[in-house]
Protein backbone atom coordinates (compact mmCIF):
# COMPACT_ATOMS: atom_id res chain seq x y z
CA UNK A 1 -202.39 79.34 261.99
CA UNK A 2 -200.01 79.47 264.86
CA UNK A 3 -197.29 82.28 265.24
CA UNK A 4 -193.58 81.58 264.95
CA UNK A 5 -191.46 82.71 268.07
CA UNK A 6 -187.72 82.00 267.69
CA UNK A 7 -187.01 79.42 270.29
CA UNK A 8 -183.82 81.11 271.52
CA UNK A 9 -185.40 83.80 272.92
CA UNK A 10 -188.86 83.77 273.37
CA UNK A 11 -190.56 83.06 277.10
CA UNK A 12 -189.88 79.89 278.51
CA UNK A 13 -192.66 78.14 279.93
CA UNK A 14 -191.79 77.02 283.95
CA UNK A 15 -191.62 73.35 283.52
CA UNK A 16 -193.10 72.47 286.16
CA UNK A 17 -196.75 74.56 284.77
CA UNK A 18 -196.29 71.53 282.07
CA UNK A 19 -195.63 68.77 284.08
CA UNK A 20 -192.40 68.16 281.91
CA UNK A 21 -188.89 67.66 283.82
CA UNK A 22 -186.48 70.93 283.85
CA UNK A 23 -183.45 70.68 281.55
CA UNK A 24 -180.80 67.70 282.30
CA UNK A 25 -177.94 68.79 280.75
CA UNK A 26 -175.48 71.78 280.47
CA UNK A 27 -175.86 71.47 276.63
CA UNK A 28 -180.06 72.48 277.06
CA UNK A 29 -179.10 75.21 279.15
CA UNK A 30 -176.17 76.82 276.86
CA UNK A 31 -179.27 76.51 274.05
CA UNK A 32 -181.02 77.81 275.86
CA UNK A 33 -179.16 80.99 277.04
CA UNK A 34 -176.07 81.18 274.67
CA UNK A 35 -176.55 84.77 273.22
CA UNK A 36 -176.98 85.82 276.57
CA UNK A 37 -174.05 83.54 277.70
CA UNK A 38 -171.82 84.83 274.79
CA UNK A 39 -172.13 88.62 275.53
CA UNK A 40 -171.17 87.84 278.95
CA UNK A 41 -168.39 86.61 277.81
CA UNK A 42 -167.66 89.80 275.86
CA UNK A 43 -168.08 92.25 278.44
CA UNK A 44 -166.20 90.18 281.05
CA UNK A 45 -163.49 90.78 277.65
CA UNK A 46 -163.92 94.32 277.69
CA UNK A 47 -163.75 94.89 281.20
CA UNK A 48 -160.68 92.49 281.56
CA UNK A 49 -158.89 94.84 278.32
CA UNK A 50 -160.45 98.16 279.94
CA UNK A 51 -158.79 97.22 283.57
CA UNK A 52 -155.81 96.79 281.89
CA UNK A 53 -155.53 99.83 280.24
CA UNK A 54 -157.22 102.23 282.88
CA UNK A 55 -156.14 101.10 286.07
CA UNK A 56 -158.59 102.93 287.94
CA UNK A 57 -160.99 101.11 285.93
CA UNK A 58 -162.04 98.06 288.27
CA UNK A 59 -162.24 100.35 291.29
CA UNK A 60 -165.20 99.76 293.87
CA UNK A 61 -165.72 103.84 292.80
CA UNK A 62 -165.54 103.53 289.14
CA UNK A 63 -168.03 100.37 288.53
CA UNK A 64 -170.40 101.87 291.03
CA UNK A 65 -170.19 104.86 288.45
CA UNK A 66 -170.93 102.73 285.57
CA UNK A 67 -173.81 101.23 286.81
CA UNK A 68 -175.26 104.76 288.27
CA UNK A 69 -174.69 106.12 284.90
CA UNK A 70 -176.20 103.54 283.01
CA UNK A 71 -179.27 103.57 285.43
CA UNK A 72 -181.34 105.82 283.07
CA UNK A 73 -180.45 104.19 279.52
CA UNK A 74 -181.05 101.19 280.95
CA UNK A 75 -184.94 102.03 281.81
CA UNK A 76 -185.08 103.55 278.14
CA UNK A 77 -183.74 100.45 276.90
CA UNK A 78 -186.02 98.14 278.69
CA UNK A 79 -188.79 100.02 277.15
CA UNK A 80 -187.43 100.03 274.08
CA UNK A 81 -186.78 96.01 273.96
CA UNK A 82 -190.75 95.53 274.41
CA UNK A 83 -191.91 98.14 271.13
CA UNK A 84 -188.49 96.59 269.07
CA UNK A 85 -189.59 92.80 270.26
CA UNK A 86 -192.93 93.90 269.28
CA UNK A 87 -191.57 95.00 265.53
CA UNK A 88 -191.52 98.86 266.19
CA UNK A 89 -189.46 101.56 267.15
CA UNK A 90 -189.64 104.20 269.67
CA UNK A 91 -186.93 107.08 268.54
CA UNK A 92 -188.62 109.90 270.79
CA UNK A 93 -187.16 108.56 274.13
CA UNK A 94 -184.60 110.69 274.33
CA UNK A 95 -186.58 113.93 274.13
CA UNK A 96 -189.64 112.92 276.23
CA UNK A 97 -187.21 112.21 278.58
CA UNK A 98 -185.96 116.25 277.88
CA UNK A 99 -189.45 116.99 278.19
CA UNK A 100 -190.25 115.31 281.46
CA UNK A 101 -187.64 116.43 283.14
CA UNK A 102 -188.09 120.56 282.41
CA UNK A 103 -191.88 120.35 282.85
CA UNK A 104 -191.18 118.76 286.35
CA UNK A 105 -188.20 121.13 287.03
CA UNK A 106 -191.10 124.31 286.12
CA UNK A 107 -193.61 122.45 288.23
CA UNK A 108 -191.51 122.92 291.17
CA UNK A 109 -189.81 126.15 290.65
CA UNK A 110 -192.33 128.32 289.23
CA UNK A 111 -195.54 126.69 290.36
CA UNK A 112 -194.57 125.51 294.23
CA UNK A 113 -195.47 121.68 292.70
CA UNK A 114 -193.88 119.32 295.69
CA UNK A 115 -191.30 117.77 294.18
CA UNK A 116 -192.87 114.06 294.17
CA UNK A 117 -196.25 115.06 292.96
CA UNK A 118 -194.14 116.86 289.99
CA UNK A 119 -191.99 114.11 289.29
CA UNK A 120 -195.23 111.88 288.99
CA UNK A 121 -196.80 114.14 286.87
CA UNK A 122 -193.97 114.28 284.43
CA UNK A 123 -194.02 110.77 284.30
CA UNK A 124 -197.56 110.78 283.36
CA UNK A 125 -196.78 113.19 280.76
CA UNK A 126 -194.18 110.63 279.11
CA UNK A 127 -196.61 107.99 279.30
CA UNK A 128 -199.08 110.41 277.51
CA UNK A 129 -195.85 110.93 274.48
CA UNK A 130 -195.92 107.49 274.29
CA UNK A 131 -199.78 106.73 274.67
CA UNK A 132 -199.94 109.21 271.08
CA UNK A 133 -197.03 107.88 269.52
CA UNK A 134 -199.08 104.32 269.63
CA UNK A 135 -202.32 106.04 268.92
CA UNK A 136 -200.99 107.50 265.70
CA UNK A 137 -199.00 104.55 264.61
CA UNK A 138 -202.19 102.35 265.20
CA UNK A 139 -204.88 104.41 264.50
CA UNK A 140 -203.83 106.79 261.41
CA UNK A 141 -201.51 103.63 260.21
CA UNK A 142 -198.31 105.84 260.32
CA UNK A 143 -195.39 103.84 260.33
CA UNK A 144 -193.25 103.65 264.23
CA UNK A 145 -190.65 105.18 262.77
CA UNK A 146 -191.52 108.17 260.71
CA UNK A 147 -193.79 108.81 264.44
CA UNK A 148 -191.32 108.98 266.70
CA UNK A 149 -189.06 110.56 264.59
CA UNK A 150 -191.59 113.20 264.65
CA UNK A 151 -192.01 113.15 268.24
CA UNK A 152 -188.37 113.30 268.59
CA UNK A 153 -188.61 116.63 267.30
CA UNK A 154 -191.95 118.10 268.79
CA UNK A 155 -191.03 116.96 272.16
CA UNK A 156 -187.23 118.51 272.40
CA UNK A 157 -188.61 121.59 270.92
CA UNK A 158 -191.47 121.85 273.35
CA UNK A 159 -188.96 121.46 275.89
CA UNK A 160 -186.95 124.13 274.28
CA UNK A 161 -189.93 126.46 274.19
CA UNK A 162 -190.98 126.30 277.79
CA UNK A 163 -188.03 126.94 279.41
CA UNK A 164 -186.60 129.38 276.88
CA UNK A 165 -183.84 126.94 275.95
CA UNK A 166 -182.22 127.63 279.35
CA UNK A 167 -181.96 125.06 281.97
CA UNK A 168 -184.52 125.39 285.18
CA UNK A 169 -182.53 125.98 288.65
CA UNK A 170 -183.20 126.27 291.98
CA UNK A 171 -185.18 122.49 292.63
CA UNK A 172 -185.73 121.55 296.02
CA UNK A 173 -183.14 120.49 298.04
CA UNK A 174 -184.99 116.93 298.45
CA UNK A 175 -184.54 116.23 294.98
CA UNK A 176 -180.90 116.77 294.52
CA UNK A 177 -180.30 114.57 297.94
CA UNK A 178 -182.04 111.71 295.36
CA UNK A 179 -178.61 111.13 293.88
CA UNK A 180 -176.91 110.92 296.72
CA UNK A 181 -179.49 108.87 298.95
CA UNK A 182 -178.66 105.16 299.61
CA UNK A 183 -181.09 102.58 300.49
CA UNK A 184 -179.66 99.14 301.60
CA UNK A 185 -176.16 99.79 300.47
CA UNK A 186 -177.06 101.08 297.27
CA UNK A 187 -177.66 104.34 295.69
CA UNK A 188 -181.70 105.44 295.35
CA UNK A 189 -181.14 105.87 291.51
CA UNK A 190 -180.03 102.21 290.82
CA UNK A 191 -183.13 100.81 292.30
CA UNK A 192 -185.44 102.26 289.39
CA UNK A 193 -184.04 99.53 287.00
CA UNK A 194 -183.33 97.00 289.89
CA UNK A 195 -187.16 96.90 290.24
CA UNK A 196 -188.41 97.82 287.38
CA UNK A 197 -186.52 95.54 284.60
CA UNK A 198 -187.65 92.27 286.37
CA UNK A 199 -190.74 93.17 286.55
CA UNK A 200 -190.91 93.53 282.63
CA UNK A 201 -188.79 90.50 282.17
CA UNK A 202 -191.66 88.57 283.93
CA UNK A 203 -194.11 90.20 281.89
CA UNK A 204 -192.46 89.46 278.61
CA UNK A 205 -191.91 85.92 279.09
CA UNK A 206 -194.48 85.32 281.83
CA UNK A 207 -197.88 86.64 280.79
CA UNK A 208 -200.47 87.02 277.61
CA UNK A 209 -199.16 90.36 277.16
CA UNK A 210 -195.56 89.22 276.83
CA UNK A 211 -197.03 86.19 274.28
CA UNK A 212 -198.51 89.25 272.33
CA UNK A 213 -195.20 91.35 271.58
CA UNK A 214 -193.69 88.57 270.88
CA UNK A 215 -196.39 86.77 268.47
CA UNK A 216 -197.06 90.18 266.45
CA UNK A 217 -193.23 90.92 265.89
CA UNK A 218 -192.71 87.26 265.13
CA UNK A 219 -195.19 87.55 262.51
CA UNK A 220 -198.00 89.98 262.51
CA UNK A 221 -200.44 88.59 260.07
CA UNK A 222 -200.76 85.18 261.57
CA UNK A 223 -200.93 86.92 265.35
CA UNK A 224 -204.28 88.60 263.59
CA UNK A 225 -205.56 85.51 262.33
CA UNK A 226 -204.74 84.04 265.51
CA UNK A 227 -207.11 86.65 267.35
CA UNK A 228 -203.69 88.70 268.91
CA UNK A 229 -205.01 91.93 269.78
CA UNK A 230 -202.49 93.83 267.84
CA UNK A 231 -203.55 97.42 267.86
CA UNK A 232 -203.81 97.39 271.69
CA UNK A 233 -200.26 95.68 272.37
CA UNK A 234 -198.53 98.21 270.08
CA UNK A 235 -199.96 101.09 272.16
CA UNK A 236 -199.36 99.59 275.27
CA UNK A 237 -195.23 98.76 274.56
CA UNK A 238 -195.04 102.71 272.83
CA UNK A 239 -196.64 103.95 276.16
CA UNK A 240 -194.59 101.47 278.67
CA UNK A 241 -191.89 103.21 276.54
CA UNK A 242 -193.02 106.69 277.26
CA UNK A 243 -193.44 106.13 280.83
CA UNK A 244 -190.04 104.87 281.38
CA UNK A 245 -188.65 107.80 279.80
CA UNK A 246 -190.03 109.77 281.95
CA UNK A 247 -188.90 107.72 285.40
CA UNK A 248 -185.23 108.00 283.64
CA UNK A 249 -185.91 111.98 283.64
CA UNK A 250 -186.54 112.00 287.68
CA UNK A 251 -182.62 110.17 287.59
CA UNK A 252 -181.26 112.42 285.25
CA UNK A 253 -183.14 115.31 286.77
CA UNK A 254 -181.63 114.45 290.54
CA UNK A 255 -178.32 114.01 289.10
CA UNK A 256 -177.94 117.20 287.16
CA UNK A 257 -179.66 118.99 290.40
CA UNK A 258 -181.66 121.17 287.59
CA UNK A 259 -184.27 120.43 284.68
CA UNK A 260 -182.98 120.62 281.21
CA UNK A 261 -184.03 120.93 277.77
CA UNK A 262 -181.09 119.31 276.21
CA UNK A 263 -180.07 116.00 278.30
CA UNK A 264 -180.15 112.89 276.84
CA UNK A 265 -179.63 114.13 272.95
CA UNK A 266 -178.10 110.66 271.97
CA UNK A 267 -179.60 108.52 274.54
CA UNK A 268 -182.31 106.59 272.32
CA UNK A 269 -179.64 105.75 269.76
CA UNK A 270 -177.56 104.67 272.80
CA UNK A 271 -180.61 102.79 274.13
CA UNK A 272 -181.37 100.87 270.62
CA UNK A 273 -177.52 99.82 270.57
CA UNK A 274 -178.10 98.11 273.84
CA UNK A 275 -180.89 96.57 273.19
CA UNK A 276 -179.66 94.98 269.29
CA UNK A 277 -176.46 94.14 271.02
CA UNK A 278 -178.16 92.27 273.96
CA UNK A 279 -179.63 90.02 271.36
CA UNK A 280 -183.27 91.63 270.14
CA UNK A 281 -183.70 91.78 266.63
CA UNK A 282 -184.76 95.01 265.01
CA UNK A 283 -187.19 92.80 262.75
CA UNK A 284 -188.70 92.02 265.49
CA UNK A 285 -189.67 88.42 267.83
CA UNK A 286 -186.83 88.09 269.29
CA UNK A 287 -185.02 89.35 271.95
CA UNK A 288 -184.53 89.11 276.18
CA UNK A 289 -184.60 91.01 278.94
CA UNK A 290 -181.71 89.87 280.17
CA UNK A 291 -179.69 90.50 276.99
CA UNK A 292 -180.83 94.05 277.01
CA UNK A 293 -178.81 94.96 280.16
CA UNK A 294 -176.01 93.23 279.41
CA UNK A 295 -176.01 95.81 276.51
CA UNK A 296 -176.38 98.56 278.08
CA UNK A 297 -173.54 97.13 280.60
CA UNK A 298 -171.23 97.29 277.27
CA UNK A 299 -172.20 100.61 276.39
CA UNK A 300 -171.72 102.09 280.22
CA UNK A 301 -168.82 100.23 280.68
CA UNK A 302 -167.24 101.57 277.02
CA UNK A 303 -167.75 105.14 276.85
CA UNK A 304 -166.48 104.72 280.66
CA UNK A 305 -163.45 103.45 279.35
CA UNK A 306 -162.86 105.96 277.08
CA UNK A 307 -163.19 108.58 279.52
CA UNK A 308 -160.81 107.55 281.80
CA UNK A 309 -158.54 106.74 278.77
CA UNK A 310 -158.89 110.37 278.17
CA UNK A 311 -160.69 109.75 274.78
CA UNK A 312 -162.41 112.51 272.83
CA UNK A 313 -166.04 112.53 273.30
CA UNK A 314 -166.43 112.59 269.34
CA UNK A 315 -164.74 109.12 268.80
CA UNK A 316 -166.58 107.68 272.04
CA UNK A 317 -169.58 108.13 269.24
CA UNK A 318 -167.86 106.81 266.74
CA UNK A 319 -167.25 104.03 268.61
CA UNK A 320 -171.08 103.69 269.73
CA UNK A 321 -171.72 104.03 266.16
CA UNK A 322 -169.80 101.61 265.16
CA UNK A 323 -170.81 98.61 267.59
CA UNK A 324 -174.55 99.42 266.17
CA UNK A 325 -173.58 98.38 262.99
CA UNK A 326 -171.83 95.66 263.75
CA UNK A 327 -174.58 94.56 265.85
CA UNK A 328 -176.84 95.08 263.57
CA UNK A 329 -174.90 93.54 260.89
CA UNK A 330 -174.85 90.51 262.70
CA UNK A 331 -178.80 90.50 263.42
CA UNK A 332 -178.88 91.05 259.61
CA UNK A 333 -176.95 87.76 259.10
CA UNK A 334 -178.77 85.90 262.36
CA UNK A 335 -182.58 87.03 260.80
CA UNK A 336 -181.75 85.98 257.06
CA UNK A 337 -179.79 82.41 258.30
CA UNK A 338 -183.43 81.90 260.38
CA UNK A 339 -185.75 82.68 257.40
């Protein structure tokens, strides 16, 4: 039996591997790449209404600020399009990232860690979070979501515990210089995601492990039958997951100039948002790399918006809130017009 991959988004094979001629026509390639195409569209909308609104909006300053503070959710949401392509869900992002970033911040200040060596070990530690979270969902059989919900809680209050709820000061001055550091015209921060999101895009649509998360979210019982190795997949997206949590910490971490316990409360649900919007479907097989950062490009560019339109942090949730259900409202209507 051979899995079922929704065309629209699964890998492409490179046309030339097949020995086939590359799309002719403009009509293939808006097929081909129309939900990506479309939510182009929309945020070229939103930043056209936003510019209007908030003149200061379009400034060289402001959309480098966007894109600096959408560095870290888009590394959680990368990491979260493999385990949702792959038919799970990862809800403990947000707090290993908590947790990465105040073990790291302790490393340094109380134990004389150099600040690299810490910031490596922290991300180990995420990948760890993430390594049980797939352990325990594969293993013991409990579902991805009751898991992480769990580890949404253990991690944050771990965090909590260690550094008595207070945030840890005094980091070396090398790590607060992060933020501001430039490297070919850009700032340091924004080449985490540069690198690492095409990197997983390759590996999504590129390689057997990419086939894999797609094949067992597609349909799970005929990737089994089809000799997928499912168990080993679903650890390996919850742990990709974990890890990039953690490299978003060392971001947040520079940024802030101090380790805390409490960053990044809403930053999963922020992450999923992206990710459904971009075009993944929370039932799983579908979904592009590509999609997922024009989603988090929305959600950057929107609560921006609302800050400079002096909007009250509680309705710039609201408003979060409400583009996840209308997104997935209309993954809802996409999943059920496909089966």
């Amino acid at each position: 039996m051979s899995t079922q991959v929704d065309s629209s988004t699964a890998p492409v094979t490179d046309p030339g591997d097949s020995g086939s001629s590359p799309p002719s026509s403009l009509g293939t390639l808006y097929r081909r790449h129309r939900e990506v195409l479309r939510l182009l569209v929309i945020v070229a909308a939103l930043w056209v209404v936003l510019a209007v609104m908030a003149p200061h909006f379009l400034t060289f300053s402001n959309v480098t600020n966007i894109f600096i503070n959408a560095a870290p959710l888009a590394l959680v949401a990368a990491g979260l399009t493999l385990v949702i392509i792959a038919g799970d869900l990862d809800l403990s992002a947000g707090s290993a990232l908590a947790l990465v970033s105040t073990v790291s911040a302790i490393l340094m200040v109380d134990f004389g860690v150099p600040w690299v060596l810490a910031f490596v070990m922290g991300i180990v530690l995420g990948g760890v979070a993430g390594l049980v979270n797939g352990l325990l969902v594969t293993r013991i059989g409990i579902p991805s979501f009751i898991t992480t919900l769990a580890a949404m809680s253990t991690l944050r209050g771990i965090a909590l515990l260690i550094s008595d709820g207070s945030a840890v000061a005094g980091l070396p001055d090398p790590v607060t210089a992060l933020a501001r550091t430039r490297f070919v015209g850009l700032p340091v921060v924004l080449w985490f995601p540069i690198v690492v999101i095409p990197v997983l895009g390759f590996i999504l649509s590129r390689t057997n492990l990419g086939l894999s998360i797609y094949a067992i979210g597609g349909n799970r019982e005929a990737a089994r039958i089809a000799g997928v190795a499912i168990s080993r997949t679903r650890v390996t997206v919850l742990t990709i997951s974990g890890l990039l949590a953690g490299v978003a910490a060392v971001i947040m971490t520079a940024r802030l100039g101090v380790g805390s316990p409490i960053i990044a409360s809403t930053l999963a649900m922020d992450a999923i948002t992206a990710v459904v919007i971009g075009g993944t479907s929370l039932f799983g097989g579908a979904g592009r790399m590509s999609g997922t950062v024009l989603g988090v490009v929305l959600i950057a560019s929107l609560q921006n918006g609302l800050v400079l339109l002096d909007v009250s942090a509680y309705w710039q949730q609201i408003a979060v809130g409400l583009v996840l259900v209308v997104a997935v409202a209309i993954d809802a209507l996409s999943s059920r017009r496909r089966g």
